[in-house]
C-alpha atoms as a PDB file:
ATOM      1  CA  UNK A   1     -16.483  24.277  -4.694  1.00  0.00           C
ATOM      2  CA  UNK A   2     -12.994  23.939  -2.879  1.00  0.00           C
ATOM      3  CA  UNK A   3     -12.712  24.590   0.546  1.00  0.00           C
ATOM      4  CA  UNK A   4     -11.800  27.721   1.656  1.00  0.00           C
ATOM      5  CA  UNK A   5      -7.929  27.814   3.463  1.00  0.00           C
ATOM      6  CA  UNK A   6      -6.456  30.101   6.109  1.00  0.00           C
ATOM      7  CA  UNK A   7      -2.907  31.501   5.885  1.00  0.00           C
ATOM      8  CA  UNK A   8      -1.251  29.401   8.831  1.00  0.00           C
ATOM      9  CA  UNK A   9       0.675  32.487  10.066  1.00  0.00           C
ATOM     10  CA  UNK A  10      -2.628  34.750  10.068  1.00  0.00           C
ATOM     11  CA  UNK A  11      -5.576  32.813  10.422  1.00  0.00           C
ATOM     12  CA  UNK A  12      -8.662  35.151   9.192  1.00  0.00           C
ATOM     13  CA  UNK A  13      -6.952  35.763   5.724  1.00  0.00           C
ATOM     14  CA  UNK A  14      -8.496  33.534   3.244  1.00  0.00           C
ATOM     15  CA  UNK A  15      -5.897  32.292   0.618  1.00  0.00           C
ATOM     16  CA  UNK A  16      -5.633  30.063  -2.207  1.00  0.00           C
ATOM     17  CA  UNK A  17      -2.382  29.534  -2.812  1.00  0.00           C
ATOM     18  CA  UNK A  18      -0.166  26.958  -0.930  1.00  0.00           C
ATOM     19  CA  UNK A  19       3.870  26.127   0.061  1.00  0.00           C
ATOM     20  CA  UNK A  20       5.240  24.736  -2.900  1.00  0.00           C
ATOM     21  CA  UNK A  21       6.987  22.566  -0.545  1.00  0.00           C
ATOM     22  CA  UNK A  22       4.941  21.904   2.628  1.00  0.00           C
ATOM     23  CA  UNK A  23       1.517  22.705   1.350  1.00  0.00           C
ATOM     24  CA  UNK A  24       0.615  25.161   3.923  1.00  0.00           C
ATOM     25  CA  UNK A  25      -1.971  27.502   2.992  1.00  0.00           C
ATOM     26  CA  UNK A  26       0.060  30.884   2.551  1.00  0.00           C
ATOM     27  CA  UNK A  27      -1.574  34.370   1.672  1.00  0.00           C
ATOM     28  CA  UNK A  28      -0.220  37.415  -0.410  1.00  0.00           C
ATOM     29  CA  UNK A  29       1.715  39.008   2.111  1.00  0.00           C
ATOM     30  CA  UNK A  30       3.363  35.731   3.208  1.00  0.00           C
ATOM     31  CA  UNK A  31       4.389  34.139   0.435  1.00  0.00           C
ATOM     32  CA  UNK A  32       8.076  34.129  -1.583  1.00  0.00           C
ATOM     33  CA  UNK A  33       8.619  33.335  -4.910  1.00  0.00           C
ATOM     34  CA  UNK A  34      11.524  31.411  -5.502  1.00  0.00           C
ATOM     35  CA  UNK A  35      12.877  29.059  -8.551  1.00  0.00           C
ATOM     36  CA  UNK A  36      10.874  26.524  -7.745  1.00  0.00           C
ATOM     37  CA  UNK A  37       7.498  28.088  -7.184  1.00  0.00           C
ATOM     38  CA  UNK A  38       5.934  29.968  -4.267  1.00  0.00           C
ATOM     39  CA  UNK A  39       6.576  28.842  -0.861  1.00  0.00           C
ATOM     40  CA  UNK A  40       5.949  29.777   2.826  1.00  0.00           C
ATOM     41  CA  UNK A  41       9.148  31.947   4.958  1.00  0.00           C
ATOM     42  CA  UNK A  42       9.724  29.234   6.920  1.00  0.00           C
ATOM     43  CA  UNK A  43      10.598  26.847   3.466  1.00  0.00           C
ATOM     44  CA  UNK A  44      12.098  29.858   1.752  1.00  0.00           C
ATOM     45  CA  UNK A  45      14.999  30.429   4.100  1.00  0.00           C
ATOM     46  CA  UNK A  46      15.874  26.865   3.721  1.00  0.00           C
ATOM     47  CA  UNK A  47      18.833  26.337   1.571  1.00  0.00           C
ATOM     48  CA  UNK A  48      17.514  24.019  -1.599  1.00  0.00           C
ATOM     49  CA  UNK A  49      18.407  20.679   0.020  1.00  0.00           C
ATOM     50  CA  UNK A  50      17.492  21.200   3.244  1.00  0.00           C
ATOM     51  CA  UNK A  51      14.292  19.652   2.769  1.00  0.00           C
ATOM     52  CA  UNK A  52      15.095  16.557   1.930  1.00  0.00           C
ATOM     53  CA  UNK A  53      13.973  14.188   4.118  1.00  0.00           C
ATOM     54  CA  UNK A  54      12.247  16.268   6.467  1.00  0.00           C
ATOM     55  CA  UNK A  55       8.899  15.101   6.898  1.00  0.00           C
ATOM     56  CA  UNK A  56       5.747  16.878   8.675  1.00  0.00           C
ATOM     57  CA  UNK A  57       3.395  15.132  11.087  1.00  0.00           C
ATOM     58  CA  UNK A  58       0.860  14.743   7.847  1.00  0.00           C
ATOM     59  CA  UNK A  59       3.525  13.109   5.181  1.00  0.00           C
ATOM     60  CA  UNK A  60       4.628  10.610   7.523  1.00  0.00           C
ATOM     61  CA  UNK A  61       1.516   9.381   8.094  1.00  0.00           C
ATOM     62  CA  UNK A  62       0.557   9.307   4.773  1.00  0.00           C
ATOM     63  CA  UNK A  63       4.040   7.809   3.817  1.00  0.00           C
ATOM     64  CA  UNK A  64       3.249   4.846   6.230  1.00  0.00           C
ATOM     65  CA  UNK A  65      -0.527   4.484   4.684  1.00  0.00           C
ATOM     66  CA  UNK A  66       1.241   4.534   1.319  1.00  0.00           C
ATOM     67  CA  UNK A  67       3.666   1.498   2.339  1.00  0.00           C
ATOM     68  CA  UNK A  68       1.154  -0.265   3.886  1.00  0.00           C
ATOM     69  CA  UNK A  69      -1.219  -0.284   0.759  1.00  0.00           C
ATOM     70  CA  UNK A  70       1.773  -1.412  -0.989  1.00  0.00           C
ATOM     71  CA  UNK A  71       2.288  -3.911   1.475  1.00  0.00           C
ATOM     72  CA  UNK A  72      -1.057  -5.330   1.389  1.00  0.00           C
ATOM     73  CA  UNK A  73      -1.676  -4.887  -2.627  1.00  0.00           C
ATOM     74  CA  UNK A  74       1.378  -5.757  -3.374  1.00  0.00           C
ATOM     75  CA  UNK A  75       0.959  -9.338  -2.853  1.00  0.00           C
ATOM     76  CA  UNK A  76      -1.727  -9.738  -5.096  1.00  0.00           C
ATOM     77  CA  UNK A  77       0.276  -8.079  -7.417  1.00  0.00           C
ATOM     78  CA  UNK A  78       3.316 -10.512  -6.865  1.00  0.00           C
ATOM     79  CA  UNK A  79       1.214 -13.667  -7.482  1.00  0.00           C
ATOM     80  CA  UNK A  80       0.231 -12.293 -10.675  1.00  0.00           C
ATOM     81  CA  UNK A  81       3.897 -11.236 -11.251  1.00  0.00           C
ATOM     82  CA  UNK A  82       4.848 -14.897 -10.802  1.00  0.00           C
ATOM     83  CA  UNK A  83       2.396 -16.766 -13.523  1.00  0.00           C
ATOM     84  CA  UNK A  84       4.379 -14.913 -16.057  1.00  0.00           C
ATOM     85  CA  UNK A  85       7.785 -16.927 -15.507  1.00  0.00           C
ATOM     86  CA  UNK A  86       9.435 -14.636 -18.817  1.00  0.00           C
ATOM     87  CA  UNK A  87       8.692 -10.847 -17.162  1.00  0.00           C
ATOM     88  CA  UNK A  88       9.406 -11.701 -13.801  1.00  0.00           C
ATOM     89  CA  UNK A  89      12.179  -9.555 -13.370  1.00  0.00           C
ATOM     90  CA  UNK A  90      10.855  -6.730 -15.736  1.00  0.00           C
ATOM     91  CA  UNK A  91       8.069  -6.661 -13.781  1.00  0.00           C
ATOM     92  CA  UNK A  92       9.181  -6.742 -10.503  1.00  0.00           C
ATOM     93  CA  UNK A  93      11.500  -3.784 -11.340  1.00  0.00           C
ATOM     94  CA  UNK A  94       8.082  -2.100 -12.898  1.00  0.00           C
ATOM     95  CA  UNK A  95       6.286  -2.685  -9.621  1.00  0.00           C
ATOM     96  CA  UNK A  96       9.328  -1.719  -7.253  1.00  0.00           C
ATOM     97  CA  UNK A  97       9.865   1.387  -9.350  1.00  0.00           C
ATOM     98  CA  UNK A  98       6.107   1.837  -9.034  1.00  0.00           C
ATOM     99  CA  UNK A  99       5.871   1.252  -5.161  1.00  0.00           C
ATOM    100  CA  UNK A 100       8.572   3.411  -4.595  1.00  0.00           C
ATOM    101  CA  UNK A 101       7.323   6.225  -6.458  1.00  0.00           C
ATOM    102  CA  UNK A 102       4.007   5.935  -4.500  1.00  0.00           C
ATOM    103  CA  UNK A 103       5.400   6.128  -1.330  1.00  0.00           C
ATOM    104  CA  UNK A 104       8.130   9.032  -2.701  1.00  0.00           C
ATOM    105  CA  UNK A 105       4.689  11.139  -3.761  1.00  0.00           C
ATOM    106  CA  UNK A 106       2.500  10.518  -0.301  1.00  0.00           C
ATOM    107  CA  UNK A 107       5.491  11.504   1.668  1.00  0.00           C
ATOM    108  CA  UNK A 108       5.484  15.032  -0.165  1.00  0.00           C
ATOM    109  CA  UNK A 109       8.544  14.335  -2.519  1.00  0.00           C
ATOM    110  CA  UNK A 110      10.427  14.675   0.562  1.00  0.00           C
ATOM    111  CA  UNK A 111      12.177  11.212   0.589  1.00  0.00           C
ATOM    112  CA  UNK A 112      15.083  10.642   2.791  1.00  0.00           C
ATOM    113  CA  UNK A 113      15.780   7.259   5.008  1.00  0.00           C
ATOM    114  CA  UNK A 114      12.431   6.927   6.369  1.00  0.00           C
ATOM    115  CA  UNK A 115      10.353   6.865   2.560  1.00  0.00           C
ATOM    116  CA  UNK A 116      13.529   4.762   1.804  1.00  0.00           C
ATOM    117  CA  UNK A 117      12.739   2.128   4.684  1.00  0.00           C
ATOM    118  CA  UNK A 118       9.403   2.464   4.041  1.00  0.00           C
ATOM    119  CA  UNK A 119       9.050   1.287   0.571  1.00  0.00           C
ATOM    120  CA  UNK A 120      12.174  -1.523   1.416  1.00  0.00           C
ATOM    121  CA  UNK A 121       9.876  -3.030   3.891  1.00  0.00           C
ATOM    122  CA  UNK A 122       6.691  -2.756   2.171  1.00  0.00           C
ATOM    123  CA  UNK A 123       7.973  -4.029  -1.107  1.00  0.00           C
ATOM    124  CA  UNK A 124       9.838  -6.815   0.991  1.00  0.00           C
ATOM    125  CA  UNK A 125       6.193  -7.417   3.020  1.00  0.00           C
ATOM    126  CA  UNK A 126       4.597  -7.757  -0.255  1.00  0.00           C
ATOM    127  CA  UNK A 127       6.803 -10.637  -1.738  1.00  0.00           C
ATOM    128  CA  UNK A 128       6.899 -12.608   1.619  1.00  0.00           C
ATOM    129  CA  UNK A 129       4.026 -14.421   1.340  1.00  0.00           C
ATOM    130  CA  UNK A 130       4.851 -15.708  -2.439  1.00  0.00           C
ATOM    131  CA  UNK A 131       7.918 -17.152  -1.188  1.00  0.00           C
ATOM    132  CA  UNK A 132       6.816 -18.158   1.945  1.00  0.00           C
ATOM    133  CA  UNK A 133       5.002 -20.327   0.559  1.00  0.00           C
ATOM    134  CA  UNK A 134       7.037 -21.906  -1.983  1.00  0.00           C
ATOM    135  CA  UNK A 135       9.777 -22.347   0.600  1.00  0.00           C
ATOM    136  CA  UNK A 136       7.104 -24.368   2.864  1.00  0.00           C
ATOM    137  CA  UNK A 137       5.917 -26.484  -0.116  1.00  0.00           C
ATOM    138  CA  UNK A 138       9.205 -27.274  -2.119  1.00  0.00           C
ATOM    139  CA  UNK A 139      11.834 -26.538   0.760  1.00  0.00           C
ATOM    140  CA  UNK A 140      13.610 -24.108  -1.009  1.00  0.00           C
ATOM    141  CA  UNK A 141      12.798 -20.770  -2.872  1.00  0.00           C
ATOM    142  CA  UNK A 142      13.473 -20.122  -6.672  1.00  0.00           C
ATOM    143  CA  UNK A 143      16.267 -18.341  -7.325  1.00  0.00           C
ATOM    144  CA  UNK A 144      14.528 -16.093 -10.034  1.00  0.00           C
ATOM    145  CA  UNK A 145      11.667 -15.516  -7.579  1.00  0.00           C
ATOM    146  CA  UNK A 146      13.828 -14.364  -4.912  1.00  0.00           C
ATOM    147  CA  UNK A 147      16.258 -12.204  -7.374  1.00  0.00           C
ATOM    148  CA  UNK A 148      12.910 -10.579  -8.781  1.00  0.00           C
ATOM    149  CA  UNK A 149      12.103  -9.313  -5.005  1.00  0.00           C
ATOM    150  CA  UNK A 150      16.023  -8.253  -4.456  1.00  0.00           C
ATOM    151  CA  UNK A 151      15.261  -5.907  -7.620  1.00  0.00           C
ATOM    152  CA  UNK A 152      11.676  -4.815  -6.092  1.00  0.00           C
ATOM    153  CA  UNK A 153      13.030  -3.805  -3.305  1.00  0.00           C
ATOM    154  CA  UNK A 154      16.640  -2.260  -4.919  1.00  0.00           C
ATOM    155  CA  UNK A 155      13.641   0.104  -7.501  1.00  0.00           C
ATOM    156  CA  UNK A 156      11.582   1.138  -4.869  1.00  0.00           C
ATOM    157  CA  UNK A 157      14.293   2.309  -1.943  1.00  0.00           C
ATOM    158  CA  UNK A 158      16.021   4.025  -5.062  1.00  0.00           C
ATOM    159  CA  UNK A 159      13.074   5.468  -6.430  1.00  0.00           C
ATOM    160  CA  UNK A 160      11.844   6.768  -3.064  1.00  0.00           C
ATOM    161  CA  UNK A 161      14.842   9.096  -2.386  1.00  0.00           C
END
């Protein structure tokens, strides 16, 4: 069974429904329907794009888990990328698209410049290694290698906002 959850503006009501928008537990008398689903006062009175980018305590932190898992898994993902020399663009873009809509959803669908920096970097973090270490072996990196990152990285910050 779920947990039970609190309306954040009265405490000793138990609700289940939440913010459409922040997630905040809300109860009966403190929710407004709008458009887009229920959400708390303090998201209602919001004009529609005010949200954007605007990032609780909570999404930020999981925004910045979500890059670095893409950081870290990422690069195992790259090396595979690169054995198949025909797809590496496609799949780049697939993986960039991918990343970036990770870190979009972990963030709350909030976006803005700080998902958008997060997935650049943590796309870019995942593809250093991979040509890293072709620059220190051959002196120079592949052209198509580093064009497929440029495209990672281009999906994701796009796909983040």
């Amino acid at each position: 069974m779920a947990q039970s959850m609190h309306c954040y503006r009265h405490p000793r009501r138990e609700t289940r429904v939440s913010c459409a928008t922040c997630g905040r537990p809300i109860c009966t008398e403190c929710m407004v329907q709008t458009d887009v689903g229920i959400k708390c006062p303090d998201d209602a009175r919001l004009p529609r794009g005010a949200r954007a980018g605007a990032m609780k305590t909570g999404q930020i932190a999981r925004t910045f888990l979500a890059g670095a898992a893409v950081a870290v898994l990422g690069t195992a993902a790259v090396y595979a990328i690169f054995q198949i020399n025909f797809f590496t663009l496609i799949l780049s873009a697939l993986a960039g698209y991918g990343a970036g809509t990770l870190i979009h959803s972990a963030g709350g669908r909030n976006g803005g410049p700080l998902a958008m920096s997060v997935s650049g970097v943590a796309v870019t973090i995942a593809f250093v290694p991979v040509l890293a270490q072709q620059f220190l072996a051959t002196g120079n990196v592949s052209i198509i290698r580093l064009l497929a990152a440029v495209v990672a990285v281009g999906f994701a910050v796009y796909n983040s906002r």
